[in-house]
N, C-alpha and C. Protein backbone atom coordinates (compact mmCIF):
# COMPACT_ATOMS: atom_id res chain seq x y z
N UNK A 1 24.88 -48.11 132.38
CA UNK A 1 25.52 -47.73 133.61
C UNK A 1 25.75 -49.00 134.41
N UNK A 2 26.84 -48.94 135.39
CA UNK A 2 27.04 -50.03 136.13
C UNK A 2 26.89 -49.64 136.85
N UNK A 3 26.53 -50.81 138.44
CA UNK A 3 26.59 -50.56 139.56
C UNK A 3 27.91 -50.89 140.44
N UNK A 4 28.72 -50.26 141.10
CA UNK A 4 29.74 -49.98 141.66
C UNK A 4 29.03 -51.04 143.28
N UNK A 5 29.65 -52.17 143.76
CA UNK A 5 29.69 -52.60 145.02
C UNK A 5 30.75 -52.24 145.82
N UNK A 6 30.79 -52.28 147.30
CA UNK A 6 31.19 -52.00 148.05
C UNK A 6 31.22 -52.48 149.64
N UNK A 7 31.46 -53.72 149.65
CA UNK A 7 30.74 -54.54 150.48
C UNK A 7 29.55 -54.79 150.92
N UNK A 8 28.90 -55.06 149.21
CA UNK A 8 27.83 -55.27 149.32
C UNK A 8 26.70 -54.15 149.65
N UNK A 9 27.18 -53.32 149.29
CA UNK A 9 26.16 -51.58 149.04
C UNK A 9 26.34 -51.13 148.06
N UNK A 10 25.49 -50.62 147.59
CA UNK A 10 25.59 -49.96 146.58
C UNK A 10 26.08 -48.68 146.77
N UNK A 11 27.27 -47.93 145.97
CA UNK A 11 27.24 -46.26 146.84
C UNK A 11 26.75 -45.34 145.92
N UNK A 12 27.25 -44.04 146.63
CA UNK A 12 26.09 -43.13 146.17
C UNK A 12 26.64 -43.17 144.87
N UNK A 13 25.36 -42.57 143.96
CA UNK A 13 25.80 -42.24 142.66
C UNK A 13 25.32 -40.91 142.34
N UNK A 14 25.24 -39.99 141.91
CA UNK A 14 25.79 -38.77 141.19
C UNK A 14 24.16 -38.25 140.95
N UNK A 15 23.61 -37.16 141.34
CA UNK A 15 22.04 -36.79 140.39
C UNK A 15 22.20 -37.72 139.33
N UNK A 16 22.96 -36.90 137.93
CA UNK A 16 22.52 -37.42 136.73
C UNK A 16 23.12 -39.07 136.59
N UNK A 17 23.37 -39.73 137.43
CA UNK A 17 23.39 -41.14 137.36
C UNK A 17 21.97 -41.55 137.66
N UNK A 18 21.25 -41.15 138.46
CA UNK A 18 19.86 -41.85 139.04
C UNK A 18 19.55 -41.44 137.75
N UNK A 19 19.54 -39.96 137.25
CA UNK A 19 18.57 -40.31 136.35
C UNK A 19 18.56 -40.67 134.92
N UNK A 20 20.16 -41.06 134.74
CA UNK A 20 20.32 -41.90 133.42
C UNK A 20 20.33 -43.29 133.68
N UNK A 21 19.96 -43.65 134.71
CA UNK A 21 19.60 -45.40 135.27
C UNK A 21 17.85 -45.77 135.04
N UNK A 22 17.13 -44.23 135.64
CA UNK A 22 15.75 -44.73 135.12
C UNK A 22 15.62 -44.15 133.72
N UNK A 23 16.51 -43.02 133.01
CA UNK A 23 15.94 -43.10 131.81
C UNK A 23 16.48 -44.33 130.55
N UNK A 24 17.41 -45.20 131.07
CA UNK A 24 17.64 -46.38 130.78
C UNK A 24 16.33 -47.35 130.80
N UNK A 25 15.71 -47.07 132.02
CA UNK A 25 14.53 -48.03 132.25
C UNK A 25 13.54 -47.92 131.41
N UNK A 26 13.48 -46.41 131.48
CA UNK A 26 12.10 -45.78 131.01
C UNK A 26 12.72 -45.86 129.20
N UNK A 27 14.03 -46.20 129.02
CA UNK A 27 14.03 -46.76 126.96
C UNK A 27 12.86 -47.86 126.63
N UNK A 28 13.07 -48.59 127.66
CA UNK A 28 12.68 -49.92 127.26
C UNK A 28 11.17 -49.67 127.13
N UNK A 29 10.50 -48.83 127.38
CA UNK A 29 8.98 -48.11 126.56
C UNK A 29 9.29 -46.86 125.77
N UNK A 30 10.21 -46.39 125.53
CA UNK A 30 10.16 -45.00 124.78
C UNK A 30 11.69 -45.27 123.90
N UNK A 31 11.22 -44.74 122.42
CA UNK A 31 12.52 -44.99 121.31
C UNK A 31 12.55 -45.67 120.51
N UNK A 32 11.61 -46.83 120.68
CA UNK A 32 11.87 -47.95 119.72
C UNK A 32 11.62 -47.51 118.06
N UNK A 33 12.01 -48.20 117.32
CA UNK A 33 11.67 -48.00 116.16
C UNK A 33 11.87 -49.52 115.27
N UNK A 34 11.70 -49.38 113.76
CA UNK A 34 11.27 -50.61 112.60
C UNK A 34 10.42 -51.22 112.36
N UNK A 35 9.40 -51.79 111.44
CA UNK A 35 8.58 -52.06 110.97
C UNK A 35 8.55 -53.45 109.94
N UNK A 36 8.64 -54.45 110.04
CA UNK A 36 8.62 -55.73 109.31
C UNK A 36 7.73 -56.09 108.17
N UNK A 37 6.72 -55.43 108.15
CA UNK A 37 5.36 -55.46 107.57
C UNK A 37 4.87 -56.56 106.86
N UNK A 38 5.13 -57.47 108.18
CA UNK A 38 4.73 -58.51 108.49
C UNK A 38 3.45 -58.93 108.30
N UNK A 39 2.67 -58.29 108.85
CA UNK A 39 1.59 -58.74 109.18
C UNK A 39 0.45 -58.53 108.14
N UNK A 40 -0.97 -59.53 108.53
CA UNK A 40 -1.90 -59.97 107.35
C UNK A 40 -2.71 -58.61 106.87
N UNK A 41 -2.71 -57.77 107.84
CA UNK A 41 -3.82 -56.42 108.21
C UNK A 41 -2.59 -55.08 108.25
N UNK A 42 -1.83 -54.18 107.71
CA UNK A 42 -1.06 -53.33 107.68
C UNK A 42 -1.78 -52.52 108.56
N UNK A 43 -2.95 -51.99 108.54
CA UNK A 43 -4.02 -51.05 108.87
C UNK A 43 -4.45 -51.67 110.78
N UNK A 44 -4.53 -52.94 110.15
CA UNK A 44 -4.77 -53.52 112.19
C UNK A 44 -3.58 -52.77 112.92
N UNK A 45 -2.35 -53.52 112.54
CA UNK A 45 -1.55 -53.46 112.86
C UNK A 45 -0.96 -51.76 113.41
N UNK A 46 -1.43 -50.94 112.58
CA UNK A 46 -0.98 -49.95 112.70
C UNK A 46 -1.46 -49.25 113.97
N UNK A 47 -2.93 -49.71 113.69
CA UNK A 47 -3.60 -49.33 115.02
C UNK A 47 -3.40 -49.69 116.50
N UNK A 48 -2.76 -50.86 116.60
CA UNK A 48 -2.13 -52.10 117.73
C UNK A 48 -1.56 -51.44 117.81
N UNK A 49 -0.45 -50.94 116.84
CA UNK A 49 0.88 -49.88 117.65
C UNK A 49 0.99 -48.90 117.79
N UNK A 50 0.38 -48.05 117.55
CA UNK A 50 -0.22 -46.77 117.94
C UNK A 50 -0.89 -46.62 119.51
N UNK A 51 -2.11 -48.12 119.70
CA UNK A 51 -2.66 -47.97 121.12
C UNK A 51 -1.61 -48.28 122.07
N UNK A 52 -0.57 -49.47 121.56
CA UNK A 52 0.52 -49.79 122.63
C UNK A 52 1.53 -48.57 122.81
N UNK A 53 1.58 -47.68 121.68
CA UNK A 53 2.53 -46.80 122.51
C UNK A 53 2.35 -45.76 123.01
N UNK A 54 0.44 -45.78 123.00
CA UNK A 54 0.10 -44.36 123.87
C UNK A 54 0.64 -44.90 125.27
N UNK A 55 0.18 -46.14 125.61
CA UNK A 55 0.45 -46.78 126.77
C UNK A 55 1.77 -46.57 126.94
N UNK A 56 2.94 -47.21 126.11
CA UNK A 56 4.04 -46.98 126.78
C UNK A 56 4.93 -45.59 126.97
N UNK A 57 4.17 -44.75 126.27
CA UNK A 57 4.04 -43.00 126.35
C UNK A 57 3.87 -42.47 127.93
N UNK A 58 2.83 -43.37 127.82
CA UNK A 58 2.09 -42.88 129.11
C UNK A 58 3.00 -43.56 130.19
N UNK A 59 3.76 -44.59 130.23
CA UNK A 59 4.47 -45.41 131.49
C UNK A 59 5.57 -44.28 131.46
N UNK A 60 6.42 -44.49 130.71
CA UNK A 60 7.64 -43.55 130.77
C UNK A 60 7.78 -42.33 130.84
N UNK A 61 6.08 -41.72 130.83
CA UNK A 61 5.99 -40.30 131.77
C UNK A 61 5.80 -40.05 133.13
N UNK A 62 5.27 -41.28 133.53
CA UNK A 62 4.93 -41.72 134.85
C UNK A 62 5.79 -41.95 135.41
N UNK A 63 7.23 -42.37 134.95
CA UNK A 63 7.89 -43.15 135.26
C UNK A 63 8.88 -41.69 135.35
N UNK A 64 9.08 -41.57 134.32
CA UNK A 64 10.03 -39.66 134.89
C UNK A 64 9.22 -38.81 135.53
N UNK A 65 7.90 -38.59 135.87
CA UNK A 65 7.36 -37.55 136.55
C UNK A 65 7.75 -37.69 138.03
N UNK A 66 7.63 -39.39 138.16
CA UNK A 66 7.61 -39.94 139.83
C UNK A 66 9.35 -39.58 140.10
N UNK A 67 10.40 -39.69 138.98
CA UNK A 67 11.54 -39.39 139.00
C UNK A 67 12.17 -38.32 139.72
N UNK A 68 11.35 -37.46 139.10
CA UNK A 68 11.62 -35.22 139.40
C UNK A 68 11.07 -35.51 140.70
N UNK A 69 9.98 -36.24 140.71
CA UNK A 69 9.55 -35.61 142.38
C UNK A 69 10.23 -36.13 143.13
N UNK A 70 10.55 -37.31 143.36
CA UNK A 70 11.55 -38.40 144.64
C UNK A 70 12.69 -38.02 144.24
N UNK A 71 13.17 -37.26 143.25
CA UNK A 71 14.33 -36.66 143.56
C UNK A 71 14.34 -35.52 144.51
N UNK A 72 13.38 -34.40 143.78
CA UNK A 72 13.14 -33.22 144.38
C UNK A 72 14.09 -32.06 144.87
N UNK A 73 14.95 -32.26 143.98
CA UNK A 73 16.50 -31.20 144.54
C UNK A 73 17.68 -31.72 145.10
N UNK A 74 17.23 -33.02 145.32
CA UNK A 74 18.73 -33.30 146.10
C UNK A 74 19.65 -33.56 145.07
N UNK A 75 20.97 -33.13 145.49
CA UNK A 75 21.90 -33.31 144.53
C UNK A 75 22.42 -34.64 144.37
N UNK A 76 22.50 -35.74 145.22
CA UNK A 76 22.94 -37.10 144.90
C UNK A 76 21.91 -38.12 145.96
N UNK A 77 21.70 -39.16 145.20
CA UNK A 77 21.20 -40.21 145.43
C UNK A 77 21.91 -41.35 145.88
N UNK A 78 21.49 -42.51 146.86
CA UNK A 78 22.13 -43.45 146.86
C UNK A 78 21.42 -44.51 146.18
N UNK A 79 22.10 -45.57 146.04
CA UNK A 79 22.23 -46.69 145.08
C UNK A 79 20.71 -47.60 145.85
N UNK A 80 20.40 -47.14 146.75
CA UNK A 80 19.04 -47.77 147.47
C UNK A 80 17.84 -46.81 146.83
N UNK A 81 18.02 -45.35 146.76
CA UNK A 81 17.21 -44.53 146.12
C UNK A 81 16.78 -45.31 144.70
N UNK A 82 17.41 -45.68 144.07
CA UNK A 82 17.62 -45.90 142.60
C UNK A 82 16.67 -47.16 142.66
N UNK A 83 17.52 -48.60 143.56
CA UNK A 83 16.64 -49.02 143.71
C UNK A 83 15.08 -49.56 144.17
N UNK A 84 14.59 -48.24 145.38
CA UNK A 84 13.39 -48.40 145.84
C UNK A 84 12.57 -47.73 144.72
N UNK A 85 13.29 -46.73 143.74
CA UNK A 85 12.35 -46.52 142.91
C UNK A 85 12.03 -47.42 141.68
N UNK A 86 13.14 -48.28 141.66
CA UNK A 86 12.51 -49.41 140.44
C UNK A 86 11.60 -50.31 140.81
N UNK A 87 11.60 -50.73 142.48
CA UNK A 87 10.92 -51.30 142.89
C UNK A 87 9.20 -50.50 143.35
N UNK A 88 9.14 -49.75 143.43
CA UNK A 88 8.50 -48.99 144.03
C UNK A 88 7.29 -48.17 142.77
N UNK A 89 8.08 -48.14 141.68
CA UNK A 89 7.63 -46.91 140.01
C UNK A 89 8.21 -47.61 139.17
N UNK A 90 9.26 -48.14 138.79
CA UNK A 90 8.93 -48.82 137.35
C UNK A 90 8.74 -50.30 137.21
N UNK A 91 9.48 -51.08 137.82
CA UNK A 91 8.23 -52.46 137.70
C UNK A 91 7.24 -52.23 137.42
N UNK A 92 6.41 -51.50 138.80
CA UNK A 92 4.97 -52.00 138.83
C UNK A 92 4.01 -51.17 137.56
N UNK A 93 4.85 -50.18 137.16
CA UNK A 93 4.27 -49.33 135.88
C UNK A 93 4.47 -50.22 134.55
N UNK A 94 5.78 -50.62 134.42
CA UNK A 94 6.14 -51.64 133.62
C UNK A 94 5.24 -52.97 133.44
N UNK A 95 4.54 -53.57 134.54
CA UNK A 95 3.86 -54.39 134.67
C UNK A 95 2.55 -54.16 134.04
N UNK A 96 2.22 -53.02 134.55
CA UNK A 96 0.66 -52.50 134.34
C UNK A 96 0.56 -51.83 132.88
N UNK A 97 1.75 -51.20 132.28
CA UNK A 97 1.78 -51.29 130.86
C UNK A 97 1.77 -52.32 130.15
N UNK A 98 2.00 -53.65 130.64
CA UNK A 98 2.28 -54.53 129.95
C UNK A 98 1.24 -55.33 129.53
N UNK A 99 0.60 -55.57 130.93
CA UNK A 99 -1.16 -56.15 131.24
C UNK A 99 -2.07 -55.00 129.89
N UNK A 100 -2.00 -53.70 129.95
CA UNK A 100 -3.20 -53.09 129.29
C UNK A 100 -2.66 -53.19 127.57
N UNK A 101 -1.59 -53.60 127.36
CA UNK A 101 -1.42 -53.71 126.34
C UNK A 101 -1.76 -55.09 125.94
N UNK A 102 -1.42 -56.33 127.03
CA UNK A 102 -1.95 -57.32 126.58
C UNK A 102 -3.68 -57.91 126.76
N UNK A 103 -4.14 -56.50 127.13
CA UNK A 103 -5.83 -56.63 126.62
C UNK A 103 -5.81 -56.11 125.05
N UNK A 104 -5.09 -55.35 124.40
CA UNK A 104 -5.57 -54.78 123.30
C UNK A 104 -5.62 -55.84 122.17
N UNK A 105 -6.36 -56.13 121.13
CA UNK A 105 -6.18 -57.23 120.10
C UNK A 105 -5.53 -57.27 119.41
N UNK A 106 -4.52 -57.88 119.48
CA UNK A 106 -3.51 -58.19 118.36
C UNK A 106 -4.18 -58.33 117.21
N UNK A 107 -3.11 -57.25 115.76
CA UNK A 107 -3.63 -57.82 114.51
C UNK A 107 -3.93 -59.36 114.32
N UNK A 108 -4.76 -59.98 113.07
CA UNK A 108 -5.26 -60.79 112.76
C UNK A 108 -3.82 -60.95 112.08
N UNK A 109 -3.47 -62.72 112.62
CA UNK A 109 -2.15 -63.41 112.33
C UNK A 109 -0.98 -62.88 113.12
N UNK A 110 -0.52 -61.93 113.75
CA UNK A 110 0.36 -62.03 115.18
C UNK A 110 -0.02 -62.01 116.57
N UNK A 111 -0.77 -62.69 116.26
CA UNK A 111 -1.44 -63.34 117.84
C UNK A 111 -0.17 -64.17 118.34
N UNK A 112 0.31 -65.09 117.81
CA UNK A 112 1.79 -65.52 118.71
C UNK A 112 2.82 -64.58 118.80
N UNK A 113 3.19 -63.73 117.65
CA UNK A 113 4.08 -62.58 117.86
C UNK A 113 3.96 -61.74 119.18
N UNK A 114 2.82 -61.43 119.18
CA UNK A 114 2.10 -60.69 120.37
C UNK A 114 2.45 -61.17 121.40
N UNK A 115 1.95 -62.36 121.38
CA UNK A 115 1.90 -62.88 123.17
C UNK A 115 3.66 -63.39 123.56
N UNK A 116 4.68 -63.62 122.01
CA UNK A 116 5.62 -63.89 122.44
C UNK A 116 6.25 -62.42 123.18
N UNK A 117 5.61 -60.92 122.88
CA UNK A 117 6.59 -60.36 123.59
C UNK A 117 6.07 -59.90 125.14
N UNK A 118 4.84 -60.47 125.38
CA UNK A 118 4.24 -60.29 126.46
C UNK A 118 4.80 -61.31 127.52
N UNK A 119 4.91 -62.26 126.75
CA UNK A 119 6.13 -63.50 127.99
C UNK A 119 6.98 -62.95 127.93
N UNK A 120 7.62 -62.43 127.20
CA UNK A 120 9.18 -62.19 127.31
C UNK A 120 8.88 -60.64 128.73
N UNK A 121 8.21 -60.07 128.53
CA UNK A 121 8.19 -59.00 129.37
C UNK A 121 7.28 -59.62 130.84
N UNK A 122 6.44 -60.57 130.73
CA UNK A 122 6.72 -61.42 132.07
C UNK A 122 7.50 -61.61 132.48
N UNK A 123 8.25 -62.77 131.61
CA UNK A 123 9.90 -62.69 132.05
C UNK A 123 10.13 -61.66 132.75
N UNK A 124 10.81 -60.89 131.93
CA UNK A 124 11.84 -60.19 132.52
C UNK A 124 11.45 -58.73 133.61
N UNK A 125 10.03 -58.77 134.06
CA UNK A 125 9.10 -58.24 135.04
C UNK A 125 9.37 -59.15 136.06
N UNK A 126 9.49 -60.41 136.04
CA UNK A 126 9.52 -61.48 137.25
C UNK A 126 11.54 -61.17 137.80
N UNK A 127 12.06 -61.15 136.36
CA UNK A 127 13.53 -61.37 137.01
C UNK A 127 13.94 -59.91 137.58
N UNK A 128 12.97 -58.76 137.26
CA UNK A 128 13.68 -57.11 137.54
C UNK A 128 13.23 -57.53 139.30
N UNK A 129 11.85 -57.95 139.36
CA UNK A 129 11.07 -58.05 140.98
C UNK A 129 12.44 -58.88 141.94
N UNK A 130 12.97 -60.01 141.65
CA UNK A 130 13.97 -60.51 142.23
C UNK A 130 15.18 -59.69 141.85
N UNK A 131 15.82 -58.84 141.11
CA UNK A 131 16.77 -58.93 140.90
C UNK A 131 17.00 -57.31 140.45
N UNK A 132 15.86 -56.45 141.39
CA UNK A 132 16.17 -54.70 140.69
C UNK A 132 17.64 -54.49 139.95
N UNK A 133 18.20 -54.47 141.16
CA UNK A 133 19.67 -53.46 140.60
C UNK A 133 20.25 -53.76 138.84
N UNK A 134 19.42 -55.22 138.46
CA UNK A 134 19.48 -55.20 136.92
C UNK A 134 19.01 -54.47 135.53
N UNK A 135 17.69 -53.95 136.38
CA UNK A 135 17.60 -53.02 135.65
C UNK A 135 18.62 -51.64 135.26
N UNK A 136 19.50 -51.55 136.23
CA UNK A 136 20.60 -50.31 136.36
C UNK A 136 21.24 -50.82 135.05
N UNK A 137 21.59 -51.83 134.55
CA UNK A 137 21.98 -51.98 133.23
C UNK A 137 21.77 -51.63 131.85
N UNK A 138 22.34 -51.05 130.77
CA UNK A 138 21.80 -50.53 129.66
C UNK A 138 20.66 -51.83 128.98
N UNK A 139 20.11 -51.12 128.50
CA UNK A 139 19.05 -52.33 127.62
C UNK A 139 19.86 -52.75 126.19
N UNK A 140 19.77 -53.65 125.64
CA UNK A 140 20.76 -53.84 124.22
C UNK A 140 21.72 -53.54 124.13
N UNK A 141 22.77 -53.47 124.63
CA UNK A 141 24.11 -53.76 124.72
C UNK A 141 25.07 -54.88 125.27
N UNK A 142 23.88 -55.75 126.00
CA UNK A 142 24.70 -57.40 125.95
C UNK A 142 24.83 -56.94 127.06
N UNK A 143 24.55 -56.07 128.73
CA UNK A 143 24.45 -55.92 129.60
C UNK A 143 24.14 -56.88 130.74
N UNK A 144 23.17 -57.73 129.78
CA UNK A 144 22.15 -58.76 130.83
C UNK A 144 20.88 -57.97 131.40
N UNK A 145 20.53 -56.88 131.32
CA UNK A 145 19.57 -56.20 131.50
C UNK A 145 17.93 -57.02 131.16
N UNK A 146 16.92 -57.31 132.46
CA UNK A 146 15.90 -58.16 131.72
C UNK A 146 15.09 -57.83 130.74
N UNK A 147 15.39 -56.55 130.58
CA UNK A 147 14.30 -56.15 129.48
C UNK A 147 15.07 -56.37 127.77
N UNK A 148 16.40 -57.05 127.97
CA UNK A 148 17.08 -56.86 126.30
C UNK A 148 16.05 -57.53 125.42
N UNK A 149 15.62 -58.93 125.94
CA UNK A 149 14.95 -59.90 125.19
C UNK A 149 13.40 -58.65 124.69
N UNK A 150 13.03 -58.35 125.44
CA UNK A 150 11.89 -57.65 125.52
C UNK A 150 11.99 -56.72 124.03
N UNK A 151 13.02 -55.57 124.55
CA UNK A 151 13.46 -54.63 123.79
C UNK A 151 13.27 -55.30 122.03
N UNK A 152 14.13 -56.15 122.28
CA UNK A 152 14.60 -56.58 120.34
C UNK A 152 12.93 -56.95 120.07
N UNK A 153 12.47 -57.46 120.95
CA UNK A 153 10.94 -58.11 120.32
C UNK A 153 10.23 -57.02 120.03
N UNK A 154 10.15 -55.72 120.49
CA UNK A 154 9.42 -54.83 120.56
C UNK A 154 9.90 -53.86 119.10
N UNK A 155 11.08 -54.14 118.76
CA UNK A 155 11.75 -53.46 117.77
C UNK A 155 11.58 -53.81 116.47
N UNK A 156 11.62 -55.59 116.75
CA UNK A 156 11.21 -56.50 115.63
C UNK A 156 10.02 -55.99 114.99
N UNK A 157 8.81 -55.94 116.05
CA UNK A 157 7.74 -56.50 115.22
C UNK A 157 7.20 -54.55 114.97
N UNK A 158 8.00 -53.73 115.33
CA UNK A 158 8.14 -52.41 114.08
C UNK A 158 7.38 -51.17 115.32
N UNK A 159 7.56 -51.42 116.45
CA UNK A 159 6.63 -50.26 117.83
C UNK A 159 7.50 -49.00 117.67
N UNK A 160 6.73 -47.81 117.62
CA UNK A 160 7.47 -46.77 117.32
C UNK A 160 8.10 -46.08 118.96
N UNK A 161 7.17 -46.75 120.06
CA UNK A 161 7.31 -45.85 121.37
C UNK A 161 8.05 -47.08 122.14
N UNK A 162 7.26 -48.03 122.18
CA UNK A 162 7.83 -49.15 122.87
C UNK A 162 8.63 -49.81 122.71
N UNK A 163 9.87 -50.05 123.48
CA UNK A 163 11.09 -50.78 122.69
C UNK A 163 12.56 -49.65 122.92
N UNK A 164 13.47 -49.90 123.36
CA UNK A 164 14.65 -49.05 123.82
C UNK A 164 15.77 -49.04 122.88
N UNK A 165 16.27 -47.74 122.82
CA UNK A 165 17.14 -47.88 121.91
C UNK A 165 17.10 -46.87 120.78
N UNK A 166 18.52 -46.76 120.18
CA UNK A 166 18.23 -45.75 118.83
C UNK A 166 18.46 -46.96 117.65
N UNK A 167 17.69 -47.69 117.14
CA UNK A 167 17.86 -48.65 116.29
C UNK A 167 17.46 -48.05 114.74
């Protein structure tokens, strides 16, 4: 989805625009799919992604539950709605999924794999905080959206929940 300016406002957009903007957001933990089988431990590994995507299970329910309610019936939203809730519910959920996943132990031998997609989702946690209305962008489609880098890493290394997209 794009965002439509208007001297510099965002205008209103439509119910099901708000909420195909956060369920855009909420891809980038729910959908992912592929498997590289990469790694030294098949069995570690399996378990790593299994705990990361209860977590990101758990963000992107949080993340649509807080949705239904701050909507709550109204039929259209404005383009500030959209963004006080990225600022407000998915960053900081996004963030805090990101942290409890980067306590869990990476299989034995993608310890850099790991932590490369945990920067990358620093990253692009630091550029959504400056720069919400980017998230309003599709994830993987060459959008510029901060989570693309994120997304492909999450897809790469084979997460069944985490990671956006029908790949």
């Amino acid at each position: 989805m794009t965002k439509r300016m208007e001297r510099g406002r965002l205008q209103s957009r439509p119910r099901s625009a708000v909420f195909g903007a956060v369920a855009l957001i909420a891809a980038v933990l729910v959908a992912g799919c592929g498997d590289d089988g990469g790694s030294t431990d098949s069995e570690a590994k399996a378990d790593f992604i299994a705990q990361a995507d209860q977590i990101c299970a758990d963000a992107g329910q949080k993340i649509n539950a807080e949705t239904v309610k701050r909507q709550n019936g109204r039929e259209g939203q404005t383009g500030r709605f959209v963004i006080d809730l990225y600022k407000e519910v998915t960053i900081p959920t996004l963030d805090d999924a990101f942290a409890q996943i980067g306590k869990l132990t990476p299989p034995p031998g993608d310890e850099e794999q790991v932590q490369e997609i945990l920067d990358a989702a620093d990253e692009a946690i630091s550029t959504a905080e400056e720069k919400p209305a980017s998230l309003a962008k599709p994830v993987g489609v060459g959008q510029d959206n901060p989570f693309d880098e994120v997304d492909a890493l999450l897809v790469d290394y084979g997460f069944k929940v985490c990671g956006g997209g029908n790949h």
